[in-house]
Protein backbone atom coordinates (compact mmCIF):
# COMPACT_ATOMS: atom_id res chain seq x y z
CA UNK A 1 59.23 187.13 -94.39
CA UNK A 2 61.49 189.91 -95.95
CA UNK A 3 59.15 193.19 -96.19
CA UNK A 4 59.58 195.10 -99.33
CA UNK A 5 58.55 198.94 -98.37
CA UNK A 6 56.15 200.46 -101.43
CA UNK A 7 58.16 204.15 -101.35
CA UNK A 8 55.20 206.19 -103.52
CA UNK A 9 51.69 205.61 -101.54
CA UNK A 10 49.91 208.18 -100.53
CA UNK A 11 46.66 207.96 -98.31
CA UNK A 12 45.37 211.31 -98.16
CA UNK A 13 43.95 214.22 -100.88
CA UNK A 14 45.32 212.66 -104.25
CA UNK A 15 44.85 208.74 -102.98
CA UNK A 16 47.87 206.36 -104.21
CA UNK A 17 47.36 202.89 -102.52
CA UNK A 18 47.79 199.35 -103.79
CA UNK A 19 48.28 195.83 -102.30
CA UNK A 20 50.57 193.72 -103.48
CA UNK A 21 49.40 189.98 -103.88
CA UNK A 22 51.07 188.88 -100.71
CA UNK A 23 49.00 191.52 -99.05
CA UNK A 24 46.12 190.73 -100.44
CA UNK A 25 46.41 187.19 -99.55
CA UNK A 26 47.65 187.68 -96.11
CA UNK A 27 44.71 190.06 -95.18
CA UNK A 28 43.07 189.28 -92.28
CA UNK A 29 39.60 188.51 -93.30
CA UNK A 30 37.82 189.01 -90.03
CA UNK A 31 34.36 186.39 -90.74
CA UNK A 32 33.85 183.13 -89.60
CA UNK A 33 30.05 182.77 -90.80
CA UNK A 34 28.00 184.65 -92.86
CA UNK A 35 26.23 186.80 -90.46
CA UNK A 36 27.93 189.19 -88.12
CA UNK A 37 26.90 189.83 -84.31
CA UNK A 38 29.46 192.23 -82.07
CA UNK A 39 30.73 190.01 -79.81
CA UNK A 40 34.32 190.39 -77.61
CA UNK A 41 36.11 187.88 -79.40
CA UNK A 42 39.43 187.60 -77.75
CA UNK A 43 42.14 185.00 -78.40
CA UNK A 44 45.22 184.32 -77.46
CA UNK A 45 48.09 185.80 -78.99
CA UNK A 46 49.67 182.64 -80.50
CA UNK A 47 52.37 182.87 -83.46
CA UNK A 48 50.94 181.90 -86.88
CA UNK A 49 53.60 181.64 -89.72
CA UNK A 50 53.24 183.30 -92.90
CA UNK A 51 50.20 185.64 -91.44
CA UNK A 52 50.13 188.40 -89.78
CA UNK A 53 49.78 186.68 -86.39
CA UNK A 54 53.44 185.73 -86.96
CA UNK A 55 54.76 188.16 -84.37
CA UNK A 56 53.21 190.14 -82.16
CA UNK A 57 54.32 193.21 -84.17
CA UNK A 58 53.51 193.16 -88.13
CA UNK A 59 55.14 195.44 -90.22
CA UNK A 60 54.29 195.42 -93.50
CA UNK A 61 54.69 197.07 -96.69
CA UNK A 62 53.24 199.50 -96.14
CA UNK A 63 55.13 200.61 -93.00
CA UNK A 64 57.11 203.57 -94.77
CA UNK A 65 54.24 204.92 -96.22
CA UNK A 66 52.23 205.07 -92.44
CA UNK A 67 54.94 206.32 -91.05
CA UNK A 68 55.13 209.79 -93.11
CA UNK A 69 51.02 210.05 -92.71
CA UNK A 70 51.55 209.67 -88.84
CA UNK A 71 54.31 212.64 -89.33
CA UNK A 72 52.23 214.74 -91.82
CA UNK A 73 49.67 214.44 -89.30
CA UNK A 74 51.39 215.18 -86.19
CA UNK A 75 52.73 218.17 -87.90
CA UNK A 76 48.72 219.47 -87.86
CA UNK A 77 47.75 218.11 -84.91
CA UNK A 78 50.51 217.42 -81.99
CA UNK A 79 47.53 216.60 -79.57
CA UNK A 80 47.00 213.32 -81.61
CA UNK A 81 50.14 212.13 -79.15
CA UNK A 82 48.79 212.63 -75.17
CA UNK A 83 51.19 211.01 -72.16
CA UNK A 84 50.19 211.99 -69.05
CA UNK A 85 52.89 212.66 -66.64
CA UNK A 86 52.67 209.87 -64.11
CA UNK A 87 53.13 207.07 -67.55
CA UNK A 88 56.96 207.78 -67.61
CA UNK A 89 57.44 204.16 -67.05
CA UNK A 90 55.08 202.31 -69.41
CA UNK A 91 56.63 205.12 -71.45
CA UNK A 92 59.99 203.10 -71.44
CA UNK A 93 58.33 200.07 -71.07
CA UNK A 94 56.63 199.95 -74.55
CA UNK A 95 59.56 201.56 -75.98
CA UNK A 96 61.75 198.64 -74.89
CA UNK A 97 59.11 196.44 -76.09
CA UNK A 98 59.12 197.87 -79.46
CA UNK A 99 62.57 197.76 -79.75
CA UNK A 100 62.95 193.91 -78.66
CA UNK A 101 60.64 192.64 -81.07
CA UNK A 102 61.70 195.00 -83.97
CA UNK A 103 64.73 194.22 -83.73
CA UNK A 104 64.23 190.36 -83.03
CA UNK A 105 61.49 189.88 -86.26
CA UNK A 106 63.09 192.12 -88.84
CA UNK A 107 66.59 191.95 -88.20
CA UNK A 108 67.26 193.25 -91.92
CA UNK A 109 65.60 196.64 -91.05
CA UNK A 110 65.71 197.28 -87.32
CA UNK A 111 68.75 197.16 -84.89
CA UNK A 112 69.36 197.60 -81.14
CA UNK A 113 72.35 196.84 -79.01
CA UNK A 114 72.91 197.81 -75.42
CA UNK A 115 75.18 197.92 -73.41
CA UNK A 116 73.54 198.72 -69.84
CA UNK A 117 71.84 201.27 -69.96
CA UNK A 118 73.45 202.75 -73.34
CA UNK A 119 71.55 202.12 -76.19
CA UNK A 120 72.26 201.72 -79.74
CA UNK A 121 68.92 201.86 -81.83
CA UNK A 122 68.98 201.56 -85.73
CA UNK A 123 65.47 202.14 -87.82
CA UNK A 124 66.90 202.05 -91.56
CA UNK A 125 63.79 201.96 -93.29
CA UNK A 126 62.97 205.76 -91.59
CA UNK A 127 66.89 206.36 -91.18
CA UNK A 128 67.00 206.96 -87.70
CA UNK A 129 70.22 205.93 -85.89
CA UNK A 130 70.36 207.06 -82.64
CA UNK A 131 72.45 206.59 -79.37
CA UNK A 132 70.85 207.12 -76.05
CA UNK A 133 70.64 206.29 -72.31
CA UNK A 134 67.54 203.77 -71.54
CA UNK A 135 65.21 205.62 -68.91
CA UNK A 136 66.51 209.49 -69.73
CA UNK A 137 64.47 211.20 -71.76
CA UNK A 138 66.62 213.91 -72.13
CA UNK A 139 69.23 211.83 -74.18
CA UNK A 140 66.71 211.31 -76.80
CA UNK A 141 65.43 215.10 -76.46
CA UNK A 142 62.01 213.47 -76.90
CA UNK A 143 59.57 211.87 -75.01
CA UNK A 144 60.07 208.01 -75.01
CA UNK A 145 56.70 206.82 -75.62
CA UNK A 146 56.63 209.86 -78.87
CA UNK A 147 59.83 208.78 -80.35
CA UNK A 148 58.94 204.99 -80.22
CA UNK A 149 55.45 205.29 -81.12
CA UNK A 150 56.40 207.44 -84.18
CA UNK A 151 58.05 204.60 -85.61
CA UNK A 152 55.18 201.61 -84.41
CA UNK A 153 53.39 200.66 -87.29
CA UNK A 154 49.78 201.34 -85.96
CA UNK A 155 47.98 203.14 -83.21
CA UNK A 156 48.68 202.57 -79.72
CA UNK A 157 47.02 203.39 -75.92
CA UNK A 158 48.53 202.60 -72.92
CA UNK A 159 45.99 201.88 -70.20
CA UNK A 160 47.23 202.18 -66.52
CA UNK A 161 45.49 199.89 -64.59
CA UNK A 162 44.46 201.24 -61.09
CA UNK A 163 40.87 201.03 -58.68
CA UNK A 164 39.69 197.84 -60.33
CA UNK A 165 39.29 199.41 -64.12
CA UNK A 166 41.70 200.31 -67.12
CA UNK A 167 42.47 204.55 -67.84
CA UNK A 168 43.39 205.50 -71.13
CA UNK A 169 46.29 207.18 -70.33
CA UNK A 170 48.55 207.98 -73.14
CA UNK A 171 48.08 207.45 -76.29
CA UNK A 172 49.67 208.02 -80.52
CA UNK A 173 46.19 207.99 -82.46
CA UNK A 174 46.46 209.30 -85.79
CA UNK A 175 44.88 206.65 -87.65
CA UNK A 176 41.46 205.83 -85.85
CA UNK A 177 38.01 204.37 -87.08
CA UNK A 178 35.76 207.87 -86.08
CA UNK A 179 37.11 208.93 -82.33
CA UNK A 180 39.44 211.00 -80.95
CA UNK A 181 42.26 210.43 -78.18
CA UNK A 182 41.92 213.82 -77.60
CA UNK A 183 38.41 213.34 -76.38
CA UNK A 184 38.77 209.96 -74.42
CA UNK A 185 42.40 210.63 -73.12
CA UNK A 186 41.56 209.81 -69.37
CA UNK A 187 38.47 208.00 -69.77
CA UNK A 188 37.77 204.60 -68.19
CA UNK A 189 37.15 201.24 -70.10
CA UNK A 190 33.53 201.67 -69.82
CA UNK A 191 33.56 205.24 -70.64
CA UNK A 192 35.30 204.90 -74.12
CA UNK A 193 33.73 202.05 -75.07
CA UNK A 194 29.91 203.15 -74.07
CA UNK A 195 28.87 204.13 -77.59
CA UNK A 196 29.05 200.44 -78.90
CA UNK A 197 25.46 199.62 -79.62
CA UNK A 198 24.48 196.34 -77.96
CA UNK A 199 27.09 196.55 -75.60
CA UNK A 200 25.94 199.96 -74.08
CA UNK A 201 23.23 198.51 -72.49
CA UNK A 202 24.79 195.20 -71.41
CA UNK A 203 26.92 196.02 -68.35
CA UNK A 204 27.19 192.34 -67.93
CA UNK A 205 29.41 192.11 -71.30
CA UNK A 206 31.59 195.15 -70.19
CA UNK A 207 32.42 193.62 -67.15
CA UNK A 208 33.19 190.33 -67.72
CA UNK A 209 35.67 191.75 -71.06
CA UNK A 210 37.57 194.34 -68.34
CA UNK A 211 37.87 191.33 -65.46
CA UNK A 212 39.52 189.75 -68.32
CA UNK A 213 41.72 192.52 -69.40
CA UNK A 214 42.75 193.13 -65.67
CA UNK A 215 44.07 189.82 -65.60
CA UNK A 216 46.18 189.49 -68.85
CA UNK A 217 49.80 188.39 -67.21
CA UNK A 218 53.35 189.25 -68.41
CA UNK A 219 54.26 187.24 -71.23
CA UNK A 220 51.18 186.22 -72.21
CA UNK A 221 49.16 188.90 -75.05
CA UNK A 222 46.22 188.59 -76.22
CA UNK A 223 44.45 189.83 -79.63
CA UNK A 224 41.39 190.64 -81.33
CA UNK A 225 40.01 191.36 -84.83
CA UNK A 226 37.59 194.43 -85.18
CA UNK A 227 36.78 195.75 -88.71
CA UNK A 228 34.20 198.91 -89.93
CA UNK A 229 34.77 200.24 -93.74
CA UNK A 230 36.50 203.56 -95.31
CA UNK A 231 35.76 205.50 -97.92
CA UNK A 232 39.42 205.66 -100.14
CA UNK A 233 42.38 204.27 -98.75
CA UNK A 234 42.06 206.74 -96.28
CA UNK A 235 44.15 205.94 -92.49
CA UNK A 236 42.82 208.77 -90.76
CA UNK A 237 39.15 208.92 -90.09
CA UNK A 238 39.55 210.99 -86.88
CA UNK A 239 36.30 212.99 -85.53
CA UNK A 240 38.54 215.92 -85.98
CA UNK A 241 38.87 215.12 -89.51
CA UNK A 242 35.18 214.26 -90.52
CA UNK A 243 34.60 217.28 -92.07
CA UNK A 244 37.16 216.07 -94.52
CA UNK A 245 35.92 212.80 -95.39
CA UNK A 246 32.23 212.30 -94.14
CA UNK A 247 30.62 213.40 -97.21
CA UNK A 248 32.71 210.85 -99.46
CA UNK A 249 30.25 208.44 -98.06
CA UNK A 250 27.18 209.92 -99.95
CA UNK A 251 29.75 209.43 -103.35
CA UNK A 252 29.59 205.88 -103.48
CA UNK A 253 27.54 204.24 -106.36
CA UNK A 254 26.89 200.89 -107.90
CA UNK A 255 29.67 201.43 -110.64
CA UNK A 256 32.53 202.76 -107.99
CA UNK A 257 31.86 200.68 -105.03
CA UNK A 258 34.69 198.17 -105.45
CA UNK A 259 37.22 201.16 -106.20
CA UNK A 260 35.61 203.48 -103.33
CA UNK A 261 34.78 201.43 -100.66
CA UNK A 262 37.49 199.95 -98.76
CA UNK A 263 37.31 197.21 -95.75
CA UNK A 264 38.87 198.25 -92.43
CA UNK A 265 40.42 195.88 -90.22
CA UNK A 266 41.94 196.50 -86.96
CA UNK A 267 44.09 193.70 -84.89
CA UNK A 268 43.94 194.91 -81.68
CA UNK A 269 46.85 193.43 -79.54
CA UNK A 270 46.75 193.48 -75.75
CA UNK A 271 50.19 192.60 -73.87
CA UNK A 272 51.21 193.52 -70.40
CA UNK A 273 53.97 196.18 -69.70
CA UNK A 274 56.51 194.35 -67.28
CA UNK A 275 57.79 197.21 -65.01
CA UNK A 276 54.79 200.04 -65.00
CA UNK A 277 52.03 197.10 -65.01
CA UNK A 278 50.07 198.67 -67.89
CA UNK A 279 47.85 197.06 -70.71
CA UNK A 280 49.25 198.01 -74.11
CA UNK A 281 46.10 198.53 -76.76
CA UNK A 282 48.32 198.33 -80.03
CA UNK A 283 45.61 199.14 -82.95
CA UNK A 284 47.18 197.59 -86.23
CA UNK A 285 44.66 198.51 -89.12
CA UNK A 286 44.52 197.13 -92.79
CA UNK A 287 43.15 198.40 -95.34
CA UNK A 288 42.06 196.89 -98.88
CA UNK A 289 39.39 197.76 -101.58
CA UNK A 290 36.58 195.80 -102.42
CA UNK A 291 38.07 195.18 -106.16
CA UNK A 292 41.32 193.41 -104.57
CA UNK A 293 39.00 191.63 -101.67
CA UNK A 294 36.77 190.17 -104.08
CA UNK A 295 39.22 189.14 -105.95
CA UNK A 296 38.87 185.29 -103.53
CA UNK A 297 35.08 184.29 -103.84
CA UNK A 298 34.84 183.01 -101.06
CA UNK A 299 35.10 186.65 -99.17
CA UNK A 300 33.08 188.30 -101.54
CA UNK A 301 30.26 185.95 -101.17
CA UNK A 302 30.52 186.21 -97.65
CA UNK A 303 30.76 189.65 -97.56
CA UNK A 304 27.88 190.46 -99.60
CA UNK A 305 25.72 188.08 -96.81
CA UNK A 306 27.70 190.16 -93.56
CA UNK A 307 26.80 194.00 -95.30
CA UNK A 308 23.11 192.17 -96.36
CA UNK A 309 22.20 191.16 -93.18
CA UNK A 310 24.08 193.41 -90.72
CA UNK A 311 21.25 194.71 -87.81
CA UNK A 312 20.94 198.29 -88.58
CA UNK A 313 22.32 199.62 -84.53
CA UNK A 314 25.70 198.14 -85.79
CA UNK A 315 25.58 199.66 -89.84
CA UNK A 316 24.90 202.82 -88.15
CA UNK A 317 27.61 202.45 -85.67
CA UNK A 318 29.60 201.38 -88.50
CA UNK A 319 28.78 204.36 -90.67
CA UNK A 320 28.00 202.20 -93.22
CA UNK A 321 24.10 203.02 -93.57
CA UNK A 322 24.42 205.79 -96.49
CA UNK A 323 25.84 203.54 -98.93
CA UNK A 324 24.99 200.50 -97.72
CA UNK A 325 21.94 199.68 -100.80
CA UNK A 326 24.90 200.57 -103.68
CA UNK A 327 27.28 198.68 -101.39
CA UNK A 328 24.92 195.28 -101.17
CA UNK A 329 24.22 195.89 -104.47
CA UNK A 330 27.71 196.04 -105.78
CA UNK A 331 28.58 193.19 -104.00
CA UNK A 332 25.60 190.58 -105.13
CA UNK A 333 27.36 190.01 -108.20
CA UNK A 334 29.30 187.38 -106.55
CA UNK A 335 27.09 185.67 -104.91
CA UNK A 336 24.60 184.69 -107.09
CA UNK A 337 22.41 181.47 -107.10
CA UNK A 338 23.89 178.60 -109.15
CA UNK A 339 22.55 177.85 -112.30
């Protein structure tokens, strides 16, 4: 797939956002059934052709576009980046990664030779072209896992693994569904994930998902679909930034719920780091409003059932309680009884 890069979105204050139809039809519609239960979910990473599962890495058109709102946002907020000192190595590690299967999947827009340890890395979409030695971060006068990450369509964690549980570690998180690295930077699995309704109480769930994590080999990823919903087109949803968008939720209405309301999807992909033994957590999110969604039938029909029906512990969760009777509302158009 050749990307073509939309040069004049914009996903914050004055909202400028659009899929193309290969977007829309390539979104990754995250349910199976018409009801919707929190459950782990986790499959293997296999290569799908002419999705988004194609590589392990998707950039999309809109990669240009994230790219400046991870800058813009950096430029506010430098603590939405956290490495701790002792992830040097998955530092390099993922930034190798990166590089590989850049380079490898969109040959037209990403380059790397080396030579050794001299490295030759070419980003032309962001117009970075940059010589350096592999492993010395002062030839890049950045850190590694920074300059990499701030060209990695999506959010990433690196999770050392050590004592029998998973430490979120380091971390580039400016795009995130309501948390903040800043606050679980250091946590454990459990820890960051404890606020999960009907998973908080089931210790049985948490353990058997971070045996499983612990045990992800080399070479072998593994992925998962989350999804909640955002007000505008809007990447950022950090608890540093609610004061900036948590009241859009109380704006949505019967009339401006397919323009307003957007779904959220986030393919969470989970390979091992070769060298340093850590988990990457890459957090890919997609975005599209309910007018382009609806757009197939078949989603909106489901979709109206999923928001209809969800248990309220997860709508709440999900933020989705204050406009949820506009939102079901909205949606019931398509799925009306036949005549």
């Amino acid at each position: 797939m050749t990307v073509q890069f939309n040069p004049n979105e914009n996903m914050h204050d004055q909202f400028h956002y659009q899929n193309s139809e290969e977007a829309i039809a390539r979104f990754p519609f995250p349910f199976p059934e018409d009801s919707y239960m929190y459950s782990v979910n986790i499959e293997p990473a296999s290569s799908k052709p002419n999705t988004i599962f194609e590589h392990w890495f998707d950039v999309d058109e809109h990669y240009v576009t994230e790219m400046n709102e991870r800058r813009l946002i950096l430029e506010k907020d430098p603590k939405r980046c956290i490495v701790m000192p002792h992830m040097r190595q998955a530092s390099w590690d993922f930034l190798e990664m990166v590089m590989l299967h850049y380079s490898e999947n969109y040959p037209e827009h990403f380059q790397l030779q080396r030579d050794g340890l001299n490295w030759h890395w070419i980003n032309q979409p962001l117009n970075i072209d940059v010589h350096f030695i592999f492993g010395d971060a002062e030839s890049l006068d950045i850190d590694p896992f920074e300059f990499i990450s701030r060209q990695f369509q999506g959010d990433v964690a690196l999770l050392d693994q050590r004592d029998g549980d998973l430490f979120m570690d380091a971390g580039m998180i400016t795009g995130p569904a309501d948390w903040s690295l800043n606050f679980d930077a250091g946590m454990s699995f459990k820890q960051w994930h404890a606020p999960v309704p009907q998973l908080a109480h089931n210790l049985g769930v948490f353990e058997r998902a971070l045996k499983f994590l612990l045990n992800i080999q080399v070479g072998q990823p593994y992925r998962r679909l989350n999804w909640t919903m955002t007000i505008n087109p809007r990447m950022d949803t950090s608890s540093e930034t609610y004061h900036l968008w948590g009241h859009e939720r109380a704006m949505v209405t019967t009339e401006n719920a397919g323009e307003m309301v957007h779904l959220r999807v986030e393919l969470q992909m989970m390979p091992r780091l070769a060298i340093s033994n850590a988990l990457l957590f890459s957090i890919r999110t997609y975005l599209i409003s309910l007018n382009d969604l609806c757009r197939n039938p078949a989603w909106a029909k489901r979709l109206h059932r999923v928001i209809r029906d969800l248990p309220d512990p997860i709508a709440e969760y999900k933020g989705i309680n204050e406009y949820r009777e506009p939102l079901v509302q909205w949606l019931s158009q398509f799925d009306q009884p036949e005549a």
